[in-house]
PDB file of N, CA and C in Angstrom:
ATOM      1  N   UNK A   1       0.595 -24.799  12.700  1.00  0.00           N
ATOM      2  CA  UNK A   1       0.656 -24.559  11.257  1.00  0.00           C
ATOM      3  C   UNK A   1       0.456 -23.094  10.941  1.00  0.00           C
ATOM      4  N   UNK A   2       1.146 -22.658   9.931  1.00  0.00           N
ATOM      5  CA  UNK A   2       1.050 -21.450   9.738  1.00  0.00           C
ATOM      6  C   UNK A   2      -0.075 -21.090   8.669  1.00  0.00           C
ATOM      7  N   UNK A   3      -0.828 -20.237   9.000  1.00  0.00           N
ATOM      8  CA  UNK A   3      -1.683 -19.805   8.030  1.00  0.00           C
ATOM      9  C   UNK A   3      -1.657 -18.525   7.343  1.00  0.00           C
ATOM     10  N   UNK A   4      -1.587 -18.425   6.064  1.00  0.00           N
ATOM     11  CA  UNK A   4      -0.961 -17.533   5.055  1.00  0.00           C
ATOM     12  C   UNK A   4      -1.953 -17.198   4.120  1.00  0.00           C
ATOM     13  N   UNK A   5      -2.234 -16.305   3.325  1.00  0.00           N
ATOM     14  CA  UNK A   5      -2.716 -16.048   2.466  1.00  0.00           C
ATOM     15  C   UNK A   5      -4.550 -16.620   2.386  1.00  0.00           C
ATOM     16  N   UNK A   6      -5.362 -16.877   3.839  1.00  0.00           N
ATOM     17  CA  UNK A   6      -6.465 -17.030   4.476  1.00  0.00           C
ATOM     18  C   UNK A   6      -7.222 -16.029   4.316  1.00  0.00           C
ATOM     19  N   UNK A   7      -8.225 -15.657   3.862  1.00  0.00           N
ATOM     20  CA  UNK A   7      -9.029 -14.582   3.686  1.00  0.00           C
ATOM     21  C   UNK A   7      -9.349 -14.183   5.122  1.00  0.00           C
ATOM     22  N   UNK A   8     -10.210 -14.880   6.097  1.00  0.00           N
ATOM     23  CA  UNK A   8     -10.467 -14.649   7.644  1.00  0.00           C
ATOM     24  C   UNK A   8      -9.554 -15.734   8.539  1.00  0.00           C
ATOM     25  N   UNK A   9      -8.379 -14.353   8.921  1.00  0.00           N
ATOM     26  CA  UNK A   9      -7.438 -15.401   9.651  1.00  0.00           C
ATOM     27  C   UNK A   9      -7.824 -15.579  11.223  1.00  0.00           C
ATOM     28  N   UNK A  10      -7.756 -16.962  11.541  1.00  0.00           N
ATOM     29  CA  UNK A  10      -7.824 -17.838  12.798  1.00  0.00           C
ATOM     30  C   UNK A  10      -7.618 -16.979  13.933  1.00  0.00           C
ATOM     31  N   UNK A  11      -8.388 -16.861  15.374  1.00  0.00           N
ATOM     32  CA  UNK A  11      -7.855 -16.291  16.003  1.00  0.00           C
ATOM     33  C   UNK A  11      -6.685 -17.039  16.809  1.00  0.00           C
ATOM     34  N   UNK A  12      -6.758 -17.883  16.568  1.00  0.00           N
ATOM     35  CA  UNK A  12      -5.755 -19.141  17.157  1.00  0.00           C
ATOM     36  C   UNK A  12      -3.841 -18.889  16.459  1.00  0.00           C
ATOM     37  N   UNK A  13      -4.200 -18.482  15.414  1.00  0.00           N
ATOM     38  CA  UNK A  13      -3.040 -17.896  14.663  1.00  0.00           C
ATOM     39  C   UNK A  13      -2.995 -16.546  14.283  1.00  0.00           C
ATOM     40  N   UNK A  14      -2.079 -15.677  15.513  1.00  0.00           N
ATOM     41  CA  UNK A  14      -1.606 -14.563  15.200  1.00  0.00           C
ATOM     42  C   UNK A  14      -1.143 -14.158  14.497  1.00  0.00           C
ATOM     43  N   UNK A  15      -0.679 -12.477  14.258  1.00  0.00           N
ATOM     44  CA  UNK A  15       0.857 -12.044  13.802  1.00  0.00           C
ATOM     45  C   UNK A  15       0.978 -12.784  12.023  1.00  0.00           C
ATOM     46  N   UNK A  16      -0.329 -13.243  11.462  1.00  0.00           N
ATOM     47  CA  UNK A  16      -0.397 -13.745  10.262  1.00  0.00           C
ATOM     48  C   UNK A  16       0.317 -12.088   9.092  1.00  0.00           C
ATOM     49  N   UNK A  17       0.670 -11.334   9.204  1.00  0.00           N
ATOM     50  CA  UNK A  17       1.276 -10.164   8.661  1.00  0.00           C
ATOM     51  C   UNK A  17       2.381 -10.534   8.797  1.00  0.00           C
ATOM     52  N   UNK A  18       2.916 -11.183   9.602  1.00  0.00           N
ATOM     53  CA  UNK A  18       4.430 -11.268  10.047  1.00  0.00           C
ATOM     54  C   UNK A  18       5.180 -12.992   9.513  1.00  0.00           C
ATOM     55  N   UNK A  19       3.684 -13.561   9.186  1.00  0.00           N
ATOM     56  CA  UNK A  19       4.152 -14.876   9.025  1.00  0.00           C
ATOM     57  C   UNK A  19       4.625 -15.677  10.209  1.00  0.00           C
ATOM     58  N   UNK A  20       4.177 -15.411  11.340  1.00  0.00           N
ATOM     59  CA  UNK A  20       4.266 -16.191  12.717  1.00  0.00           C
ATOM     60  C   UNK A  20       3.468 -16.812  13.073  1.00  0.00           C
ATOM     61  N   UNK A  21       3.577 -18.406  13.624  1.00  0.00           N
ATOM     62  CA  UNK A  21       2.638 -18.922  13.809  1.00  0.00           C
ATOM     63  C   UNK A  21       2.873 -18.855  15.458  1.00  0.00           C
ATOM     64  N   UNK A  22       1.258 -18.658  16.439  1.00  0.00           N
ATOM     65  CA  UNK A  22       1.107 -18.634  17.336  1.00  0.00           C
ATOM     66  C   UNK A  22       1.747 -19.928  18.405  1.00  0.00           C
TER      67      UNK A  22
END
């Protein structure tokens, strides 16, 4: 799942700038 707009993003989900989910 992609996580977007998360104040402290997941380290499990990268590249959240790019909108990529790991």
């Amino acid at each position: 799942d992609i996580t977007l707009g998360k104040s402290p993003p997941p380290a499990n989900e990268v590249d959240i700038s790019k909108g990529e989910e790991k």
